[in-house]
Protein backbone atom coordinates (compact mmCIF):
# COMPACT_ATOMS: atom_id res chain seq x y z
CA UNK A 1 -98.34 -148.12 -99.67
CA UNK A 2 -95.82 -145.60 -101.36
CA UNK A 3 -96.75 -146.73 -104.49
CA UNK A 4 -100.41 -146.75 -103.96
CA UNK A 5 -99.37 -143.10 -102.25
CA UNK A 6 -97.12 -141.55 -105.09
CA UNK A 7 -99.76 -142.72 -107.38
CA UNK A 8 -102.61 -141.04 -106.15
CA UNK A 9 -100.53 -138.34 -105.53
CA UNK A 10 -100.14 -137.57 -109.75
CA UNK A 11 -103.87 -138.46 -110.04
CA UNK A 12 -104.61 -135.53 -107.56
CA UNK A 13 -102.29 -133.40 -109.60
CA UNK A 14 -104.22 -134.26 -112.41
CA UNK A 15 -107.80 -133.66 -111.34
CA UNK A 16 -106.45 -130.35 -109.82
CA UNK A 17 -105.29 -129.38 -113.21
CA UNK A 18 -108.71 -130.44 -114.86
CA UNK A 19 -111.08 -128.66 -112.25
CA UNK A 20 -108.78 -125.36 -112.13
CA UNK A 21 -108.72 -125.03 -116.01
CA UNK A 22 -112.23 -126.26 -116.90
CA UNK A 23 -114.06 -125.78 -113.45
CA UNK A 24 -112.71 -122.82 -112.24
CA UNK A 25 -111.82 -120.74 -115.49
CA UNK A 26 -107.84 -120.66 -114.03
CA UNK A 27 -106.27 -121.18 -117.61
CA UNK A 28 -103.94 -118.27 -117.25
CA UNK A 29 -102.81 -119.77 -113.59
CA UNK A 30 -102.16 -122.92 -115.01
CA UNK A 31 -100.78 -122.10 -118.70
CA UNK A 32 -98.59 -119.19 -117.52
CA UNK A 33 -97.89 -118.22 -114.24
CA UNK A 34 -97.33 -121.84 -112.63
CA UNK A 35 -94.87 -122.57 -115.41
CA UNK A 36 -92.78 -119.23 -114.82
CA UNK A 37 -92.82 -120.25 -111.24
CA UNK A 38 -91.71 -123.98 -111.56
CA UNK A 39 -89.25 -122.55 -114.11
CA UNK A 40 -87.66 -120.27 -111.40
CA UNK A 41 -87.27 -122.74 -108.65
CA UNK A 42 -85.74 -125.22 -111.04
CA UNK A 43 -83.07 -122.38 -112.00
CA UNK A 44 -82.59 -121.38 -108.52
CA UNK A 45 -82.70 -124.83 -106.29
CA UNK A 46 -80.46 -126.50 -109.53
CA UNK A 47 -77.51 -123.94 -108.88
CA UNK A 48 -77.66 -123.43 -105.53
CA UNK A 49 -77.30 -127.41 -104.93
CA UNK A 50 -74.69 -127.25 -107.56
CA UNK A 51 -72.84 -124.39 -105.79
CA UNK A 52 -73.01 -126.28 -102.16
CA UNK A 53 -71.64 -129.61 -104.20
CA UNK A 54 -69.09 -127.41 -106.02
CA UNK A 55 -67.96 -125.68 -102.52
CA UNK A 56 -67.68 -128.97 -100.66
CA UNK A 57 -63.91 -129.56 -100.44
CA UNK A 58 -62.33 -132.68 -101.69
CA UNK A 59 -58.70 -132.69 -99.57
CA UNK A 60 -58.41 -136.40 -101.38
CA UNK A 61 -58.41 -138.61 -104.04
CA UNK A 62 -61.06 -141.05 -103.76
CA UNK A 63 -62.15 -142.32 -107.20
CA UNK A 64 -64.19 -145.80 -107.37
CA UNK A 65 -61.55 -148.27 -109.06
CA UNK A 66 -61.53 -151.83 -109.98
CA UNK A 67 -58.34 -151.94 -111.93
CA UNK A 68 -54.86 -151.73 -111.87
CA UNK A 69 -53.19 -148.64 -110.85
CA UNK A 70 -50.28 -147.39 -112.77
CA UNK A 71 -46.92 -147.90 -110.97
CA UNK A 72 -44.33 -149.81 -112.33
CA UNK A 73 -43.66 -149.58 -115.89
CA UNK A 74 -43.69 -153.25 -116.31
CA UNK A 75 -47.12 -153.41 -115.14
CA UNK A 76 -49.91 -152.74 -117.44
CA UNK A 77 -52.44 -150.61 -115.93
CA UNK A 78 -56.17 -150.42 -116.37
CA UNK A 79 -56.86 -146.53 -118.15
CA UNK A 80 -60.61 -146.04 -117.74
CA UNK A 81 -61.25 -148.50 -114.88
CA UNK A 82 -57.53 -147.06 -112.36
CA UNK A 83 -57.76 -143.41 -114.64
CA UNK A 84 -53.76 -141.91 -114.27
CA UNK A 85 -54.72 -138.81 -115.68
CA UNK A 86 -57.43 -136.67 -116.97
CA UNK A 87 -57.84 -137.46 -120.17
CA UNK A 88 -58.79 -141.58 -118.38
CA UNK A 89 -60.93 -139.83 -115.93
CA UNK A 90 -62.69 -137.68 -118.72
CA UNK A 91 -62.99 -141.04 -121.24
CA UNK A 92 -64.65 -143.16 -117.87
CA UNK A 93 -67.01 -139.84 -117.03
CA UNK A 94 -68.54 -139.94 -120.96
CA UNK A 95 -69.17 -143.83 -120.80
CA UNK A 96 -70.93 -143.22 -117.76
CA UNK A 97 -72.99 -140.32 -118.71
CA UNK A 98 -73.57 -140.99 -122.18
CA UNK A 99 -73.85 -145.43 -121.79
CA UNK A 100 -74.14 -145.62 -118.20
CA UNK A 101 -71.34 -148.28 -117.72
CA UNK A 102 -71.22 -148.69 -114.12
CA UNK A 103 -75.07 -149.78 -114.56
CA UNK A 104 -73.50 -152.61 -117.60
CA UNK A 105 -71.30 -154.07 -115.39
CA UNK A 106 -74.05 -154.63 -112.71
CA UNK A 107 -74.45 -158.08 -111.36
CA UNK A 108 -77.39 -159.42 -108.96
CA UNK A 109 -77.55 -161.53 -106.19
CA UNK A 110 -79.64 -164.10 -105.63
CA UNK A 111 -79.61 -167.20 -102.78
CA UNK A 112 -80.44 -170.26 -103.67
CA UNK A 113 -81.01 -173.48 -101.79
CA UNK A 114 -78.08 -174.65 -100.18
CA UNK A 115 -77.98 -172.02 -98.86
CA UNK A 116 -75.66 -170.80 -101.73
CA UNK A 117 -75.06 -166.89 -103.05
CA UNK A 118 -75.11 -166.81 -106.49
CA UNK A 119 -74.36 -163.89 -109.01
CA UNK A 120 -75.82 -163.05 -112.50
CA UNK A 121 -76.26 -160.70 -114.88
CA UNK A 122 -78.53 -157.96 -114.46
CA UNK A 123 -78.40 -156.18 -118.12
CA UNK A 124 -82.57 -155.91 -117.73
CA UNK A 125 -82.19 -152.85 -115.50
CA UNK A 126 -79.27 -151.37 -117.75
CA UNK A 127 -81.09 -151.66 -121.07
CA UNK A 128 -84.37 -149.83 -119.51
CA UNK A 129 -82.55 -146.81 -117.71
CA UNK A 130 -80.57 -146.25 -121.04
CA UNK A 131 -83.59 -146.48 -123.33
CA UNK A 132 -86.03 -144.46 -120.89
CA UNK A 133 -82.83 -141.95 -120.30
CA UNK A 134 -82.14 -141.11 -124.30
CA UNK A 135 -85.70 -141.72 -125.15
CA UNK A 136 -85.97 -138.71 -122.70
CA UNK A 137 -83.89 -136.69 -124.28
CA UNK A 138 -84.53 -137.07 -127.88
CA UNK A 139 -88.80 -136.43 -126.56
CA UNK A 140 -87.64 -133.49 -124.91
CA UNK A 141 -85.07 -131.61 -127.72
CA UNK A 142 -88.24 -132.36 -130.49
CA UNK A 143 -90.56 -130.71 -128.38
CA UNK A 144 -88.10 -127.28 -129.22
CA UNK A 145 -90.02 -127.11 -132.22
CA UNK A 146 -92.84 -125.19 -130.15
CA UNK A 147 -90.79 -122.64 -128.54
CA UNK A 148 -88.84 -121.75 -132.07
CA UNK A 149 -90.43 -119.76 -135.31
CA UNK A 150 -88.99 -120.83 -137.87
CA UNK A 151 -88.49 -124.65 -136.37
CA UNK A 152 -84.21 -125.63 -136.47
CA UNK A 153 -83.37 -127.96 -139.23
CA UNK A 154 -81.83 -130.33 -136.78
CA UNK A 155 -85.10 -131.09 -135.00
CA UNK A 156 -86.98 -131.37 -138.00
CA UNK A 157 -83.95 -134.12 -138.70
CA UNK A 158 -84.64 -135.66 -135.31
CA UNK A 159 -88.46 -135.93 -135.79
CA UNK A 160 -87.81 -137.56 -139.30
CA UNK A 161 -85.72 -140.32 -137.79
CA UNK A 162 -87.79 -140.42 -134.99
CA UNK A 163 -90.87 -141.46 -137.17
CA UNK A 164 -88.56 -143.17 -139.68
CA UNK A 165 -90.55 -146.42 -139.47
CA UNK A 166 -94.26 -144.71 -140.27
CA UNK A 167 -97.26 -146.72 -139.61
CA UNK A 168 -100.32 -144.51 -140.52
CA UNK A 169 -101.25 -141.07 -139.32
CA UNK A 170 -100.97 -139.23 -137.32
CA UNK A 171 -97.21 -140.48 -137.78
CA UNK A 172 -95.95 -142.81 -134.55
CA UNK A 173 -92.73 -141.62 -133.00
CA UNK A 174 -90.43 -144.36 -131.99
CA UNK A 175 -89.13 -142.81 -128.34
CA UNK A 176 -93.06 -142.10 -127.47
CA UNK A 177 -93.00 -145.75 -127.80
CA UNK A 178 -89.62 -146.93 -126.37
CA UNK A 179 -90.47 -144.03 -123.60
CA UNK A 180 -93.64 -145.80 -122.35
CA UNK A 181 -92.21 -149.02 -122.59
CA UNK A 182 -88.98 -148.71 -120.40
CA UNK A 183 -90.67 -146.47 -117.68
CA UNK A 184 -93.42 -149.42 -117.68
CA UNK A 185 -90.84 -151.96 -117.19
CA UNK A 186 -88.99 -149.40 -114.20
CA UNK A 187 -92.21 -149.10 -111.97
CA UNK A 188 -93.40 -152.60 -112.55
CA UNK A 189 -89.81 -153.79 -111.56
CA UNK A 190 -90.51 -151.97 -108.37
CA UNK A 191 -93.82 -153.53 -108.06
CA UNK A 192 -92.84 -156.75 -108.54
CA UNK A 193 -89.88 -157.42 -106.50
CA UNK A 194 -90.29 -158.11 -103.09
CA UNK A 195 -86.79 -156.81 -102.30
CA UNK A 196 -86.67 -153.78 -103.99
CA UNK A 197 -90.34 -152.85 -103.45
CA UNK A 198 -89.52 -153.42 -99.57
CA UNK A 199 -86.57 -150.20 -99.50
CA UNK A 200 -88.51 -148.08 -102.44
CA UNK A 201 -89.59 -144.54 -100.76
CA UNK A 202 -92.05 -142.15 -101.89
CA UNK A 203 -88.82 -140.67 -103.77
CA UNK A 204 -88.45 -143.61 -105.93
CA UNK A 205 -92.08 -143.91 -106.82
CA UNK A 206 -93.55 -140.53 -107.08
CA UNK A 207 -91.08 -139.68 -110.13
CA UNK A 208 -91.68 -142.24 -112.15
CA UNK A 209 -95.33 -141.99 -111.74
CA UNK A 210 -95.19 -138.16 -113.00
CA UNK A 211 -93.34 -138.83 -115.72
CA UNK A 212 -95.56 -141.67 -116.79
CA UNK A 213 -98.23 -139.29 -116.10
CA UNK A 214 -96.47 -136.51 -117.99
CA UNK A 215 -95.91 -139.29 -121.02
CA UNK A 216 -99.16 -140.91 -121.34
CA UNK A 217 -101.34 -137.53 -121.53
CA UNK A 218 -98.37 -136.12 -124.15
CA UNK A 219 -99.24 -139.55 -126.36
CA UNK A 220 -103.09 -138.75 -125.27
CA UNK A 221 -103.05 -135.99 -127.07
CA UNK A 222 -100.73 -136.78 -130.13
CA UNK A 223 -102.33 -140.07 -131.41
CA UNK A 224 -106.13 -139.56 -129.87
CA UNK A 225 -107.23 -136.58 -128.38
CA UNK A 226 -108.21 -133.47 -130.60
CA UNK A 227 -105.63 -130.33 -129.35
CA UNK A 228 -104.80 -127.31 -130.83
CA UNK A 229 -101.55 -127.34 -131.88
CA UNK A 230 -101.68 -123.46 -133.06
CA UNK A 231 -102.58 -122.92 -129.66
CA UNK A 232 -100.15 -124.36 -128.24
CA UNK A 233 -97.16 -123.51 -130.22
CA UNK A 234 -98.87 -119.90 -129.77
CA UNK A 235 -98.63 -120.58 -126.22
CA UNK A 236 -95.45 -121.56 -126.24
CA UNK A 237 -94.08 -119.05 -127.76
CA UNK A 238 -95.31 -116.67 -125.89
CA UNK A 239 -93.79 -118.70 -122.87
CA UNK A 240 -90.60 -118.54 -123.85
CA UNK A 241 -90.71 -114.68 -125.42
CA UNK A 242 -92.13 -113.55 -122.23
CA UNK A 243 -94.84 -112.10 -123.68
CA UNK A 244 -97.42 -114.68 -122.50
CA UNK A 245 -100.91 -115.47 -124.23
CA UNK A 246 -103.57 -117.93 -123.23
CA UNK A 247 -105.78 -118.82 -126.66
CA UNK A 248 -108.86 -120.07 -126.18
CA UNK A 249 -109.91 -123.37 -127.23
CA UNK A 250 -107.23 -125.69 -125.61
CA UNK A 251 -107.86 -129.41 -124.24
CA UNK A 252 -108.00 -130.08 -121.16
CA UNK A 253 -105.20 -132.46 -121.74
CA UNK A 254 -102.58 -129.54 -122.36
CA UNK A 255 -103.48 -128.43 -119.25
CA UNK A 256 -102.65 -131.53 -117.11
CA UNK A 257 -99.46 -132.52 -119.02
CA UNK A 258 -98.37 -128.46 -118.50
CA UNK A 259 -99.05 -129.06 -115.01
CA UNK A 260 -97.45 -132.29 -114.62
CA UNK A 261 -94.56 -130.88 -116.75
CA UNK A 262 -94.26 -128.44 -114.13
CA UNK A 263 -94.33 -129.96 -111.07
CA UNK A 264 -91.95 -131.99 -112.50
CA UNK A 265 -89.47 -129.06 -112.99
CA UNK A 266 -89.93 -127.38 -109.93
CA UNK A 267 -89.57 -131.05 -108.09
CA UNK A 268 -86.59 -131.46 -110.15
CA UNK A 269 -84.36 -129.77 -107.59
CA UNK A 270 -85.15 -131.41 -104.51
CA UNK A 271 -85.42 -135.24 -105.30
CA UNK A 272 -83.17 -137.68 -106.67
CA UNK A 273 -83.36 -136.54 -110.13
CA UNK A 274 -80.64 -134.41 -109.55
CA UNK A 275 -78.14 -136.90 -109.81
CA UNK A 276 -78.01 -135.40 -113.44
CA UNK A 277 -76.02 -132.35 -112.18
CA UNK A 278 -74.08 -134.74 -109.42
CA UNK A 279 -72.93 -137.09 -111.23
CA UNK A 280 -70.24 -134.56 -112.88
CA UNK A 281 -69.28 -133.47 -109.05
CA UNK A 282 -68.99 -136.80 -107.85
CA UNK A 283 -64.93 -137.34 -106.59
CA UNK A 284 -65.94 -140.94 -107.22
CA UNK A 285 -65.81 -140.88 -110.92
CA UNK A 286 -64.39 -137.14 -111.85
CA UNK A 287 -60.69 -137.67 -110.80
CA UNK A 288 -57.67 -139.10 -111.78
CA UNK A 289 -56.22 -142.07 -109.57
CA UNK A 290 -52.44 -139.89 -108.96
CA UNK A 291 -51.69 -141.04 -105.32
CA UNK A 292 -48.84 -142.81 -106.28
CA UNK A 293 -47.54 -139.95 -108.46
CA UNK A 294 -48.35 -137.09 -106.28
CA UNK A 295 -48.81 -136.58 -102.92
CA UNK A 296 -51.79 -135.13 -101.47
CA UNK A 297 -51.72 -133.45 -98.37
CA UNK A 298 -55.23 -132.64 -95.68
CA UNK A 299 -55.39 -129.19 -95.73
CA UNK A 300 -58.08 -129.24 -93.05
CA UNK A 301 -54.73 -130.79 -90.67
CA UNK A 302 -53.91 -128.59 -88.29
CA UNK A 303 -50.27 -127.28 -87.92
CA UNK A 304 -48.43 -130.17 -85.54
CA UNK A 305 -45.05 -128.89 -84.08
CA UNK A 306 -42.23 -131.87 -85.09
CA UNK A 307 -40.43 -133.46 -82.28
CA UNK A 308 -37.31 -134.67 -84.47
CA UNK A 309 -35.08 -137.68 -82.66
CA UNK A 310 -32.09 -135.32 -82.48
CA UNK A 311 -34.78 -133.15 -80.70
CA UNK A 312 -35.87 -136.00 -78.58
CA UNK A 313 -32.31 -137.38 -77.85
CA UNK A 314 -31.01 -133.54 -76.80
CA UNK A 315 -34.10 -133.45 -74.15
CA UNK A 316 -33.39 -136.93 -72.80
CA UNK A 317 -29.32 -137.25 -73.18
CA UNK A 318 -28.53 -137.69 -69.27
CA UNK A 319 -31.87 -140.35 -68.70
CA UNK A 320 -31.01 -142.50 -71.81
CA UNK A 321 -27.35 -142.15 -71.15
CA UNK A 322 -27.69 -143.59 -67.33
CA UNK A 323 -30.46 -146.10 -68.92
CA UNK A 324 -27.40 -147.46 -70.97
CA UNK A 325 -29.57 -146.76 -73.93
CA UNK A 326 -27.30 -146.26 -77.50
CA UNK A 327 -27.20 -142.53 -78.46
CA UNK A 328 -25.92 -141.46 -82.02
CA UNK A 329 -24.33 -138.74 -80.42
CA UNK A 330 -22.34 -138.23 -77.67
């Protein structure tokens, strides 16, 4: 049911896009002033959740580890799994971000008869969130070329090896494919197993239906579908100069993938996607593993007044003394 939900949720968003553009005559709603808007709660919601993560105080070191810590010279430590320092910590942080490694290292459970828990490999899920993440970014830095007049040389490099293997025309970009693919392969792996399907939320689902919404009218419209493309670069630009136009003549298609693109970014803030801007906040994988080097102290504690033994012995001399107890002085 939250698939079947989250589904017909983006299939709403689509129609609602269609009929308001081409039914209602709402082109400059939907091509300018529903962008600006998702464009300004993206910027706002992204750094005020940023600032609350940033202000939450970390009195500890609590890094995820699953190697040795340094301590004794003699004993070799593990550098990006136990980081010491830093430099560790900032090595671990870029295999995560840019090769997700916690992801590689991912096992699975399974039981079998017996009953007996087994583990195994589970590089499936790596390989798809790494191809659907890059694929990601490499659709969204070549789509730069319509908000820039003259178009950057290192895009035009990007598209180049993007299309590098070219099968006919219009040419076939390799991340539109590798795009589709992966987030094919995430939702159907949702679909498919009982397990995960049973604690998948609305918040799981409805993202990945967008964005295959958001990629499957963008390849609509590239390899089938007759758009513009002066139009919307003209568009664009306009966008992103703040001096908005609305051409005529644009697809209907433009329309629904602005809209999804937009909902998108003003969603962005509020769901789990934001575990882009988290992950470098996370005190699970941004410090170093110092505890045995340095000593860090609470500083939510409140001040405790000591009771020293001399203390202690002074107050309770004549008891401990009748008691028979020892006393280090007399």
């Amino acid at each position: 049911m939250n698939a079947l939900f989250s589904l017909v949720a983006v299939v709403v968003l689509m129609l609602l896009a269609l009929f308001g553009t081409y039914g209602a005559g709402l082109q400059y709603l939907f091509g300018v002033i529903i962008p600006y808007i998702a464009i300004v709660t993206f910027l706002v919601g992204f750094v005020l959740r940023v600032v609350r993560w940033a202000r939450s105080p970390v009195p500890f070191r609590i890094p995820t580890t699953c190697g040795q810590q340094k301590s004794l010279p003699w004993i070799k430590h593990h550098e990006l799994e136990n980081p010491s320092n830093g430099f560790s910590a900032f090595l671990r942080m870029a295999l995560e971000i840019l090769f997700f490694r916690s992801l590689f290292r991912n096992t699975k459970a399974d039981l079998k008869s017996g009953p007996k828990l087994v583990y195994g490999s589970n590089k499936w899920l790596w390989l798809g969130g790494l191809v659907f993440h890059w694929s990601l970014l490499v659709v969204f830095i070549r789509h730069f070329r319509f908000f820039t007049e003259p178009v950057p040389f290192g895009i035009n490099l990007l598209e180049e090896l993007d299309s590098f293997f070219q099968v006919g025309l219009p040419i076939i970009y390799i991340t539109d494919i590798l795009l589709l693919g992966a987030l094919t392969y995430l939702v159907g792996r949702r679909l498919l197993d009982a397990r995960l399907r049973y604690i998948s939320l609305n918040a799981d689902y409805f993202p990945l239906f967008l964005i295959l919404g958001i990629g499957c009218t963008g390849a609509w419209m590239r390899y089938f579908a007759k758009v513009d493309i002066v139009g919307v670069k003209q568009l664009s630009l306009g966008l992103f100069n703040l001096h908005p136009v609305v051409p005529e003549g644009i697809g209907a298609f433009f329309y629904i993938h602005l809209f999804l693109v937009s909902v998108l970014i003003a969603y962005f803030p509020f769901s789990k996607l934001m575990h882009m801007g988290g992950i470098f906040l996370s005190p699970t994988r941004n410090l170093a593993n110092n505890n045995r080097v340095k000593r860090h102290v609470n500083p939510w504690n409140p001040v405790v007044k000591i009771h020293t033994y001399e203390e202690y012995e002074d107050e309770f001399r004549e008891v401990m003394k009748e008691a028979g107890m020892p006393l280090e002085k007399e």
